[in-house]
C-alpha atoms as a PDB file:
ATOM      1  CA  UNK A   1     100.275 233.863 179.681  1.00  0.00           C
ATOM      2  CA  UNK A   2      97.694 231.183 180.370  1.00  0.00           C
ATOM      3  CA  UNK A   3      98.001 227.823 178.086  1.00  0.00           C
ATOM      4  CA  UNK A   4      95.579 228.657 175.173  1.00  0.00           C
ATOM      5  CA  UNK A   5      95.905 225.023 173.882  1.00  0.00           C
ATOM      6  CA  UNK A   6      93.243 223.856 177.203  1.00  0.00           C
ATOM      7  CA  UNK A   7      91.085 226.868 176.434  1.00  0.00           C
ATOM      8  CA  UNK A   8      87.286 226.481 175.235  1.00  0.00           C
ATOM      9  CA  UNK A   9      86.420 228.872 172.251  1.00  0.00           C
ATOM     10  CA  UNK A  10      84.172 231.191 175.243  1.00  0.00           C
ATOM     11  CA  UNK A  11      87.377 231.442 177.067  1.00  0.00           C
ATOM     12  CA  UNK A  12      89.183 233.366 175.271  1.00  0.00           C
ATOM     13  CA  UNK A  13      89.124 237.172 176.960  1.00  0.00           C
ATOM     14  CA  UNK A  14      88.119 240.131 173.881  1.00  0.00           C
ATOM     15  CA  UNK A  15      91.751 241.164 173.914  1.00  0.00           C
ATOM     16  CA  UNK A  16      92.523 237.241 172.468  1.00  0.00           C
ATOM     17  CA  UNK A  17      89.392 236.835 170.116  1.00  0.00           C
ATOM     18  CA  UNK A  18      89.942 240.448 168.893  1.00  0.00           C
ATOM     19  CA  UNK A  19      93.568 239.876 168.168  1.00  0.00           C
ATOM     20  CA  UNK A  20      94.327 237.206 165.508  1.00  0.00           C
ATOM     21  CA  UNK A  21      97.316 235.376 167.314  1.00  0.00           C
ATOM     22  CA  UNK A  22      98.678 236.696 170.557  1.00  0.00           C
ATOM     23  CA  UNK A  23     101.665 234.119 170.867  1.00  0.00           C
ATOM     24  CA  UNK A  24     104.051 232.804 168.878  1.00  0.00           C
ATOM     25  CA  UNK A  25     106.500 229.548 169.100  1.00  0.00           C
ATOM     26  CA  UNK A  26     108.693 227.574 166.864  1.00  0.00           C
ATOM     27  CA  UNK A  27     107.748 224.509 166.567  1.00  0.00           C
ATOM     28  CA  UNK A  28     109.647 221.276 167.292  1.00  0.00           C
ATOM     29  CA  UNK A  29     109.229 217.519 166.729  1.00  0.00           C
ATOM     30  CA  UNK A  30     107.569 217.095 170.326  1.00  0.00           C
ATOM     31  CA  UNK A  31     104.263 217.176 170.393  1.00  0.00           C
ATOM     32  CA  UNK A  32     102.914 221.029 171.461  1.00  0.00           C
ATOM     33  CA  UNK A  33      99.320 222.598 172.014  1.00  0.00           C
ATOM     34  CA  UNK A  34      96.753 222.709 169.015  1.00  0.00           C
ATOM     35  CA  UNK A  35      97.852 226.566 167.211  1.00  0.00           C
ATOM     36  CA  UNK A  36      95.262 228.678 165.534  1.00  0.00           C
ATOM     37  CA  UNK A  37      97.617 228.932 162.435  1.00  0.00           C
ATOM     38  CA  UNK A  38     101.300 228.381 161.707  1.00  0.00           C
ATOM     39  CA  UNK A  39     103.575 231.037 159.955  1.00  0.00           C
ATOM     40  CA  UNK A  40     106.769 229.233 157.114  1.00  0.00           C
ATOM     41  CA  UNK A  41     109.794 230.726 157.565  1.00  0.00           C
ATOM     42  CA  UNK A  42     111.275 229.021 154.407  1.00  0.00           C
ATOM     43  CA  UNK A  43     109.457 227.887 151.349  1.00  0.00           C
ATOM     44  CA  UNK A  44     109.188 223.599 150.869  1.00  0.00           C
ATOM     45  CA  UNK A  45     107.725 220.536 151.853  1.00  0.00           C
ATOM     46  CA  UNK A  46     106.902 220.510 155.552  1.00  0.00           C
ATOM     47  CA  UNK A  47     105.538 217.176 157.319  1.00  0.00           C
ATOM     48  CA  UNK A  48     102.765 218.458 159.775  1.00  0.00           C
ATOM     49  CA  UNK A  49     100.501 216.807 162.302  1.00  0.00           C
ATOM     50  CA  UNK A  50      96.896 217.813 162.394  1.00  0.00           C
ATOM     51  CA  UNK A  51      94.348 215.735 164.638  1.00  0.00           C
ATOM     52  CA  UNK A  52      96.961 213.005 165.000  1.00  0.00           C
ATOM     53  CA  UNK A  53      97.968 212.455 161.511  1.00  0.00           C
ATOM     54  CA  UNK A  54     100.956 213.015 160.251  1.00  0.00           C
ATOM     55  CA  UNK A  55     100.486 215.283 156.888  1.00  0.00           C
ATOM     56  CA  UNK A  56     103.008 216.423 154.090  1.00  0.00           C
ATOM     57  CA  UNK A  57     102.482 219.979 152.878  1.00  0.00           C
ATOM     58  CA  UNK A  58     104.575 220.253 149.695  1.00  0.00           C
ATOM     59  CA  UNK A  59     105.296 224.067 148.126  1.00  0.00           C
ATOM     60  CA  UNK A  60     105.027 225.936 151.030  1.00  0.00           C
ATOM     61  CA  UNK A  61     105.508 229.744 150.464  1.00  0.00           C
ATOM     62  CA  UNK A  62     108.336 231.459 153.001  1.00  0.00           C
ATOM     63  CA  UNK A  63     106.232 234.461 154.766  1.00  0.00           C
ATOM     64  CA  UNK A  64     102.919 232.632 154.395  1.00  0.00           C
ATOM     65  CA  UNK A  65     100.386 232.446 157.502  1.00  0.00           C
ATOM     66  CA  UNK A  66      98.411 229.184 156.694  1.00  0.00           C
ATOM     67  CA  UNK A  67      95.223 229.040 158.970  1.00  0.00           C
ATOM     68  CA  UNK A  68      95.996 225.400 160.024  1.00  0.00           C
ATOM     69  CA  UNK A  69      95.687 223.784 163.584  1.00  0.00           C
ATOM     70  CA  UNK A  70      98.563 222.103 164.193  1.00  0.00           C
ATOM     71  CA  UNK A  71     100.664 220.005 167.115  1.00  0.00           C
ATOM     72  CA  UNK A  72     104.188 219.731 165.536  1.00  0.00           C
ATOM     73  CA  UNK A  73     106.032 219.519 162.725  1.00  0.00           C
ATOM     74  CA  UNK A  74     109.680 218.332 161.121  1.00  0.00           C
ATOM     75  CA  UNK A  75     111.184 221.664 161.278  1.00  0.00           C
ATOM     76  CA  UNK A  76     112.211 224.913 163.245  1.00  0.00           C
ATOM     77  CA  UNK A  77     111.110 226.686 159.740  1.00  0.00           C
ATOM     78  CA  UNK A  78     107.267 226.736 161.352  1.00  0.00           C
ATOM     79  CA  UNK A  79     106.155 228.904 163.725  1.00  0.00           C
ATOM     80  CA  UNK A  80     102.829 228.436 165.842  1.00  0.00           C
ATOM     81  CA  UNK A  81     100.609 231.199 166.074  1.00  0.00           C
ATOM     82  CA  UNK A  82      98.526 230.927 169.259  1.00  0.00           C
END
C-alpha cells in the first residue's frame, strides 16, 4: 500500500476518498505519518501530538473514532486510521 502520509488531498485514488480509512496502525511513541482519524481502544487521558504539539486528551471514550490528525501518541490504546 503506498505511504498515504506523503500523499496530496488529489492523490488519493476514488477507492481511498470513497472509503473513510483504508489502513489501520497502532500507534507508538515514535513519530508516524499524519492519520485521518484515530480510533481509543480504552477510555482515559491520552497525550497526543498534533502539528508538533504535544496535546492531553482527557475522558476519552473506548470505541470512539475521533476525526483528529495525529503523529503519535503515549499509548498502544490508539489506533491510526489512514
Amino acid at each position: 500500500m503506498p505511504d498515504v502520509g506523503q500523499k496530496g488531498i488529489q492523490d488519493f485514488t476514488v477507492q481511498e476518498s470513497v472509503a473513510p480509512y483504508c489502513k489501520a496502525v497502532v500507534s507508538t511513541t515514535n513519530a508516524m505519518d499524519p492519520c485521518r482519524a484515530i480510533y481509543c481502544k480504552t477510555d482515559g487521558g491520552y497525550v497526543l501530538t498534533m502539528n508538533g504539539e504535544d496535546v492531553t486528551f482527557n475522558n476519552m471514550l473506548a470505541g470512539t473514532i475521533y476525526e483528529l490528525s495525529i503523529t503519535k501518541s503515549n499509548s498502544a490504546n490508539i489506533i491510526h486510521l489512514y
